[in-house]
PDB file of N, CA and C in Angstrom:
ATOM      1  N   UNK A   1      21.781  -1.770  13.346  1.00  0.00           N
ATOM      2  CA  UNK A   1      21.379  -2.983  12.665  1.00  0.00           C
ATOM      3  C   UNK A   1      19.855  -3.044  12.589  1.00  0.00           C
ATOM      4  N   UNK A   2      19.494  -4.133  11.800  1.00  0.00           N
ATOM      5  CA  UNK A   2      17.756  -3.902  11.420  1.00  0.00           C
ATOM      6  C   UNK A   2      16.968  -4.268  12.901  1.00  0.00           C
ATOM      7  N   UNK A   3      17.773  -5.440  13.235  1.00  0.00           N
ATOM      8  CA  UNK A   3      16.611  -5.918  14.317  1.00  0.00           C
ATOM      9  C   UNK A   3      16.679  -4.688  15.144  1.00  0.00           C
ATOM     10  N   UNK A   4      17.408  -3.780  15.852  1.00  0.00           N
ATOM     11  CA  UNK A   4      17.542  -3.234  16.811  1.00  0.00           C
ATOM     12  C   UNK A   4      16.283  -2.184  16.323  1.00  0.00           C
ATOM     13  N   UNK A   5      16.460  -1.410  15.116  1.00  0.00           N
ATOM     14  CA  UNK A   5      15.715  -0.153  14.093  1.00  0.00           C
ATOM     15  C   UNK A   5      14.267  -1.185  14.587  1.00  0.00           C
ATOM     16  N   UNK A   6      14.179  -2.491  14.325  1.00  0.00           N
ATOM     17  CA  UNK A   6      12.504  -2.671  14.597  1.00  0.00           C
ATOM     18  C   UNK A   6      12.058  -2.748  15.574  1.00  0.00           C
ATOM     19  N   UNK A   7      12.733  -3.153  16.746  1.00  0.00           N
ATOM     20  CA  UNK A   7      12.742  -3.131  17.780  1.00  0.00           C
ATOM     21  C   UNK A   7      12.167  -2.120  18.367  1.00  0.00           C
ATOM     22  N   UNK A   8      13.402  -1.009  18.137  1.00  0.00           N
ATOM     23  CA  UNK A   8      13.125   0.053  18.757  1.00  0.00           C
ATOM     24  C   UNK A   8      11.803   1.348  17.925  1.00  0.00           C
ATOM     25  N   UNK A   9      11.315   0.861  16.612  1.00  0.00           N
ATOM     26  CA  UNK A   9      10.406   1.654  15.871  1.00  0.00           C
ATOM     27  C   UNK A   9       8.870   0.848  16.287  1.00  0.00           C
ATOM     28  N   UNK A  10       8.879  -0.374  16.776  1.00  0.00           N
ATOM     29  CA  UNK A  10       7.989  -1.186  17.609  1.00  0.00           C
ATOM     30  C   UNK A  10       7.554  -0.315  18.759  1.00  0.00           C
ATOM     31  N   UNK A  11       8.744  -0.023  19.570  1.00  0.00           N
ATOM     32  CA  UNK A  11       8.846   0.308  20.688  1.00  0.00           C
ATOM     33  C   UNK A  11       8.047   2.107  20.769  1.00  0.00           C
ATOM     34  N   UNK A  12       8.344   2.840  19.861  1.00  0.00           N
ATOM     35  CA  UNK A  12       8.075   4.037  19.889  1.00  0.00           C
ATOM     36  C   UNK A  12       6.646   4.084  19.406  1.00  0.00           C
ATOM     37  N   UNK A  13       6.212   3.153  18.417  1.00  0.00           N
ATOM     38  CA  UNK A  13       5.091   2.874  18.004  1.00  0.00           C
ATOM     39  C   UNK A  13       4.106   2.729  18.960  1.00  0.00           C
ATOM     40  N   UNK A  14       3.968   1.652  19.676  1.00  0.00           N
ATOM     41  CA  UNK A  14       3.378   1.798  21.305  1.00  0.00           C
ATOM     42  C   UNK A  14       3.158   3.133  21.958  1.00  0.00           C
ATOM     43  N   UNK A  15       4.049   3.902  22.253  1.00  0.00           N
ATOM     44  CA  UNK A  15       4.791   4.849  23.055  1.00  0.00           C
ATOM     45  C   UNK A  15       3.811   5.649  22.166  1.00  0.00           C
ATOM     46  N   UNK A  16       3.946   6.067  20.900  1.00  0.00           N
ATOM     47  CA  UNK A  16       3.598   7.213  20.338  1.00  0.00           C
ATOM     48  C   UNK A  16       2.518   7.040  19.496  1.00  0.00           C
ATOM     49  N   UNK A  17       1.090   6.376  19.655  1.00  0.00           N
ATOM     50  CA  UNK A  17       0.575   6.296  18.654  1.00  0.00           C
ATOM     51  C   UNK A  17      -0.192   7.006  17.462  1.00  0.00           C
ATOM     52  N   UNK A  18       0.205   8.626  18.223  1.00  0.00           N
ATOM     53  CA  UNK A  18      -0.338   9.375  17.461  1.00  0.00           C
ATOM     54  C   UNK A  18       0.465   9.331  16.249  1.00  0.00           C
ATOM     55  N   UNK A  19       1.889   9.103  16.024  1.00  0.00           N
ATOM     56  CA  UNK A  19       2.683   9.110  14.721  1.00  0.00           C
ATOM     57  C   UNK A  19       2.721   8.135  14.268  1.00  0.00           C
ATOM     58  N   UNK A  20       1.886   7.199  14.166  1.00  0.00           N
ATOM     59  CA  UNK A  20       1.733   6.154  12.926  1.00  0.00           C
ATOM     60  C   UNK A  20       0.366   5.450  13.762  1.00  0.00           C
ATOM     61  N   UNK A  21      -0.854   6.820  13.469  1.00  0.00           N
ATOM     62  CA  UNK A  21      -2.253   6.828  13.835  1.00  0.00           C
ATOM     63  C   UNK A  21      -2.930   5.697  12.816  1.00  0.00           C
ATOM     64  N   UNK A  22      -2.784   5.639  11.107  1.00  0.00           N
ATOM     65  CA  UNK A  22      -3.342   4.628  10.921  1.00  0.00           C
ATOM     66  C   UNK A  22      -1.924   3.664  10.081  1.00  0.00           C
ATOM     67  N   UNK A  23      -2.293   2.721   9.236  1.00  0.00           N
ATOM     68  CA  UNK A  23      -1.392   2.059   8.414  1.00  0.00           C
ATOM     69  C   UNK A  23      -0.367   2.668   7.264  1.00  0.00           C
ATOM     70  N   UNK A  24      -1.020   3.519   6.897  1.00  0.00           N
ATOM     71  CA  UNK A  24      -0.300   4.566   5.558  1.00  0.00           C
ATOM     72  C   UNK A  24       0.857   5.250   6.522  1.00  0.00           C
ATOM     73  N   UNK A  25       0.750   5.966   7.729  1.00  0.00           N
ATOM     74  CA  UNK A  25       1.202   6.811   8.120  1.00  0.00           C
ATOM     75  C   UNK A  25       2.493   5.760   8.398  1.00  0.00           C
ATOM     76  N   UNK A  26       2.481   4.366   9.326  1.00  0.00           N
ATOM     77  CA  UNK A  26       2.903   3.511   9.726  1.00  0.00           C
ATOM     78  C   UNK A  26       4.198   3.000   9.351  1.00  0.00           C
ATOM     79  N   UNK A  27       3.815   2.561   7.834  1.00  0.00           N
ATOM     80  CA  UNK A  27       4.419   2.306   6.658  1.00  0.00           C
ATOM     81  C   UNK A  27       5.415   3.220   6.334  1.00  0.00           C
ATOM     82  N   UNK A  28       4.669   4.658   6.421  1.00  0.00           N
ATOM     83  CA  UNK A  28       5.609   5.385   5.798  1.00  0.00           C
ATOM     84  C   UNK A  28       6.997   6.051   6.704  1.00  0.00           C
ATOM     85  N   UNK A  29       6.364   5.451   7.945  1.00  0.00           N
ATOM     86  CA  UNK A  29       7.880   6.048   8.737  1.00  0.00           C
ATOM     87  C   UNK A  29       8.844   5.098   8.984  1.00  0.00           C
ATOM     88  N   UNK A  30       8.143   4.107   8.970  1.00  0.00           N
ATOM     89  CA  UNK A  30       9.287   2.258   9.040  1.00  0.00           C
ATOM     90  C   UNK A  30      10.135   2.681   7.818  1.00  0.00           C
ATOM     91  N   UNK A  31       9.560   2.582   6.763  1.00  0.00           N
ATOM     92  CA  UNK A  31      10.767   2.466   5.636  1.00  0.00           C
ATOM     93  C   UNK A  31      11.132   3.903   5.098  1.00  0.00           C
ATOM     94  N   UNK A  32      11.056   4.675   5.649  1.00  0.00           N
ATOM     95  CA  UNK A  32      11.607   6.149   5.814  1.00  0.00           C
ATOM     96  C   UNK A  32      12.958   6.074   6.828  1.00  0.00           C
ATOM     97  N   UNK A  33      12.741   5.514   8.058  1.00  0.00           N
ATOM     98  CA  UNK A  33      14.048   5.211   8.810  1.00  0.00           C
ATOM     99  C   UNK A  33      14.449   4.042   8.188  1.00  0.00           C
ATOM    100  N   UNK A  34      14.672   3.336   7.113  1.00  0.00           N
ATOM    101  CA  UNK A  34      15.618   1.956   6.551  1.00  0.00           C
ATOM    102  C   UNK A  34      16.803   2.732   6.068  1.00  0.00           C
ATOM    103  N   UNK A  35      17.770   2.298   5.836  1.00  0.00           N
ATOM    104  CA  UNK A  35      19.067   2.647   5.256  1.00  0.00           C
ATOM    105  C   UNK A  35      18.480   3.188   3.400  1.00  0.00           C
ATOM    106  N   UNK A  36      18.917   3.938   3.511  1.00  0.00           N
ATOM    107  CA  UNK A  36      18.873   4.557   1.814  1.00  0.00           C
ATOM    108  C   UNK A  36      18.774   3.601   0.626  1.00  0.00           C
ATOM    109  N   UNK A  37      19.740   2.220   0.940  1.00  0.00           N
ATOM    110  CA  UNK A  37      20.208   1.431   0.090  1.00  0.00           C
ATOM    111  C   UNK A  37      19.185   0.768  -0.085  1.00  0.00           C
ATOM    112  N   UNK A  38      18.395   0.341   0.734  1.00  0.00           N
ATOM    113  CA  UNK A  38      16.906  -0.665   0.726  1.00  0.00           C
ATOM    114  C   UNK A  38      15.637  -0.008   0.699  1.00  0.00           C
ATOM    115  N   UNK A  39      15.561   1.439   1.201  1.00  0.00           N
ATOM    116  CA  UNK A  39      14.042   2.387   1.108  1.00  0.00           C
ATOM    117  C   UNK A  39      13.240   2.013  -0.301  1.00  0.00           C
ATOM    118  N   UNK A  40      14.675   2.328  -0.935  1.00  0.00           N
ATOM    119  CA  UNK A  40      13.569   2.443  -2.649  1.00  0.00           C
ATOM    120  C   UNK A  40      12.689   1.078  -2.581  1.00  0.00           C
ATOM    121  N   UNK A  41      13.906  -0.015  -2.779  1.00  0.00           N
ATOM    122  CA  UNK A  41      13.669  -1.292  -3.003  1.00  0.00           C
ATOM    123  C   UNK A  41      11.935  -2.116  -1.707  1.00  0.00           C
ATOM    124  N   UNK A  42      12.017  -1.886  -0.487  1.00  0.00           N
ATOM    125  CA  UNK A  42      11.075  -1.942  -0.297  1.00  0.00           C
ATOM    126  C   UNK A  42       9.805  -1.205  -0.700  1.00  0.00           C
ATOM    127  N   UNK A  43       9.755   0.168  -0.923  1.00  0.00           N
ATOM    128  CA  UNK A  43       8.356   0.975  -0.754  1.00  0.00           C
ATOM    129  C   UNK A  43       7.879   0.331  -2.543  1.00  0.00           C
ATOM    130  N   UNK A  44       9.111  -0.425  -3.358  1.00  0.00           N
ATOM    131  CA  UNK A  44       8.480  -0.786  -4.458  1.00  0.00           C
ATOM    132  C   UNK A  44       7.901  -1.880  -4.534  1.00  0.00           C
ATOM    133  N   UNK A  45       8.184  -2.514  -3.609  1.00  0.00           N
ATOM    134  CA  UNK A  45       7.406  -4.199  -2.750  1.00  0.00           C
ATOM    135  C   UNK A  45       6.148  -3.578  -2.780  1.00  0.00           C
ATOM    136  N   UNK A  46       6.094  -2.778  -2.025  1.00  0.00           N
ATOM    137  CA  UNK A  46       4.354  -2.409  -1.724  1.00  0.00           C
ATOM    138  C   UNK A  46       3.930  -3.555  -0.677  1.00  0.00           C
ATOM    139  N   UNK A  47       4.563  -4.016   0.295  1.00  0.00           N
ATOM    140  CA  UNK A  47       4.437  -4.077   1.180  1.00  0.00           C
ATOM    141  C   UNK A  47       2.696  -3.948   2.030  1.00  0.00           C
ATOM    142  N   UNK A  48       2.237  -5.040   2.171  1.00  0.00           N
ATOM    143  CA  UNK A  48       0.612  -4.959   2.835  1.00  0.00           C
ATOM    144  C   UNK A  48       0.562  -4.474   4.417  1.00  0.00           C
ATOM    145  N   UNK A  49       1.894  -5.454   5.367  1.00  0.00           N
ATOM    146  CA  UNK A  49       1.835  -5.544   6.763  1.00  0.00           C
ATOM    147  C   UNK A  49       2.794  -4.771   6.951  1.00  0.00           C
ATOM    148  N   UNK A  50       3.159  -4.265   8.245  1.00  0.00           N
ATOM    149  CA  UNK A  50       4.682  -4.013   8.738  1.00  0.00           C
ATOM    150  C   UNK A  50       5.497  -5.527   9.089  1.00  0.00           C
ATOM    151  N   UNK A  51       4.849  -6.681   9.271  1.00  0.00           N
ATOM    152  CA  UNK A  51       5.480  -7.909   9.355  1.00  0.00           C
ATOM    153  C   UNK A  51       6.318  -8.299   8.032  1.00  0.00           C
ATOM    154  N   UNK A  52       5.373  -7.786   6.866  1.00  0.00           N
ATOM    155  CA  UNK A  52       6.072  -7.817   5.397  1.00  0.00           C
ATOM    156  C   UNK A  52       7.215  -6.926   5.158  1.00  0.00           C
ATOM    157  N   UNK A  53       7.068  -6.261   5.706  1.00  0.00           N
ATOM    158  CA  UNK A  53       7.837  -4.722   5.176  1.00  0.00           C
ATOM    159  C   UNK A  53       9.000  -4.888   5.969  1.00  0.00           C
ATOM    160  N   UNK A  54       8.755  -5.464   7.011  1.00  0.00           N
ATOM    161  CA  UNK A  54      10.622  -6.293   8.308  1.00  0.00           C
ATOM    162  C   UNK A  54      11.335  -7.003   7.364  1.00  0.00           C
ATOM    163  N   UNK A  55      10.291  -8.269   7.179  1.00  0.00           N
ATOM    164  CA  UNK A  55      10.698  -9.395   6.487  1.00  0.00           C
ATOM    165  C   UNK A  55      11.470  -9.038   4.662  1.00  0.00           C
ATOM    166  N   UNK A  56      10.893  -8.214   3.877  1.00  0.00           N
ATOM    167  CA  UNK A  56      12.083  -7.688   2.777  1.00  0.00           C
ATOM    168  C   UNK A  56      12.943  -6.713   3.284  1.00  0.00           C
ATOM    169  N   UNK A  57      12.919  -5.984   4.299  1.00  0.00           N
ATOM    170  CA  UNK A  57      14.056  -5.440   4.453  1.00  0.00           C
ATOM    171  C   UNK A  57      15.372  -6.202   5.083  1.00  0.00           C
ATOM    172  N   UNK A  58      14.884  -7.049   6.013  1.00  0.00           N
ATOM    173  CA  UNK A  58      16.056  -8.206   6.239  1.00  0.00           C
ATOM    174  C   UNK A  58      16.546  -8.580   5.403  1.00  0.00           C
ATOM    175  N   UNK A  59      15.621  -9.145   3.979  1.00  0.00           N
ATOM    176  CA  UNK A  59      16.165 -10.041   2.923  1.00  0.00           C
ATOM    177  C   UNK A  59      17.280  -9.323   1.816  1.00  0.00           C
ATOM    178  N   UNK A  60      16.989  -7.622   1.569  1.00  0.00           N
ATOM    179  CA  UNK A  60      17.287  -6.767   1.071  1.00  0.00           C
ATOM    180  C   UNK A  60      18.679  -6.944   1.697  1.00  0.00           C
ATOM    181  N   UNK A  61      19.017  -6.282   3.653  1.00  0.00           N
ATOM    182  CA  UNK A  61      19.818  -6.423   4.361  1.00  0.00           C
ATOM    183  C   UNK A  61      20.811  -7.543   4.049  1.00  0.00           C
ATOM    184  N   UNK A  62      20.424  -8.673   3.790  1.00  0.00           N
ATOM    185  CA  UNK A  62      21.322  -9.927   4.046  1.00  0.00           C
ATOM    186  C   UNK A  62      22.020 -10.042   2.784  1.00  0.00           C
ATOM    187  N   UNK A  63      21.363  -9.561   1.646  1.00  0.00           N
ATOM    188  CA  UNK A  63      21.668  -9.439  -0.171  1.00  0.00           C
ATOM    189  C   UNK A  63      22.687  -8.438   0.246  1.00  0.00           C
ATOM    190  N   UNK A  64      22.690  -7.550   0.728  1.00  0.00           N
ATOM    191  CA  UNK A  64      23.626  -6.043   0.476  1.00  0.00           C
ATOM    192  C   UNK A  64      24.993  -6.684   1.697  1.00  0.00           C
ATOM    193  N   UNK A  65      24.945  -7.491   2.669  1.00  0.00           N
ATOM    194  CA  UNK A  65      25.865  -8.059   3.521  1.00  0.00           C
ATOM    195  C   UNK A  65      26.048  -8.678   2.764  1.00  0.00           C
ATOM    196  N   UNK A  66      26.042  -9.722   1.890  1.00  0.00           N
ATOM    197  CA  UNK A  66      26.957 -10.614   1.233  1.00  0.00           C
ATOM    198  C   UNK A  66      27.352 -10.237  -0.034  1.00  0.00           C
ATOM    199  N   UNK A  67      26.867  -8.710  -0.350  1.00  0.00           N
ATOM    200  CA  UNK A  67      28.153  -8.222  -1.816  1.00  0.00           C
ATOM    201  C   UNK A  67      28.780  -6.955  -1.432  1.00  0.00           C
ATOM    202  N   UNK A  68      28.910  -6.734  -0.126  1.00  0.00           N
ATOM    203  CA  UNK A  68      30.021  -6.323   0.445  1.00  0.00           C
ATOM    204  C   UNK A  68      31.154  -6.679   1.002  1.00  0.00           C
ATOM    205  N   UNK A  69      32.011  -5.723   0.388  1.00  0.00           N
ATOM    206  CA  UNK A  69      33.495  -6.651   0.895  1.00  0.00           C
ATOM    207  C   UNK A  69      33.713  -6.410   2.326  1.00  0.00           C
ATOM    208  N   UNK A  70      34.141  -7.502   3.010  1.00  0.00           N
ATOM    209  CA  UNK A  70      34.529  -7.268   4.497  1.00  0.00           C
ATOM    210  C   UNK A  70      35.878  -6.580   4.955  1.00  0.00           C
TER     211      UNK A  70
END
């Protein structure tokens, strides 16, 4: 699930800062690990923060949970 993916890409972020040394690099591995279904759709946000880039992928997330059938 997303929160856990930020959680834990938070978490490694700390841990590892040589792999997302500045913002570009950052960016590009957050929405590199998103589900396939939402990658495109965020990196076309263009996205400024990683706070931004959580926040449409949740919204993306919650759109794709409610036009799936249960």
């Amino acid at each position: 699930d997303l929160k856990t993916y930020v959680r834990r890409f938070q978490e490694l972020a700390t841990l590892c800062p040589t792999m997302v040394s500045d913002f570009k690099k950052m960016m590009e591995a957050f929405i590199e690990g998103l589900p396939r279904s939402i990658e495109g759709n965020v990196t076309a946000s263009k996205p400024q923060t990683l706070e931004e880039a959580i926040n449409i992928a949740q919204r993306l997330m919650d759109q794709v949970a409610k036009h799936t059938p249960a």
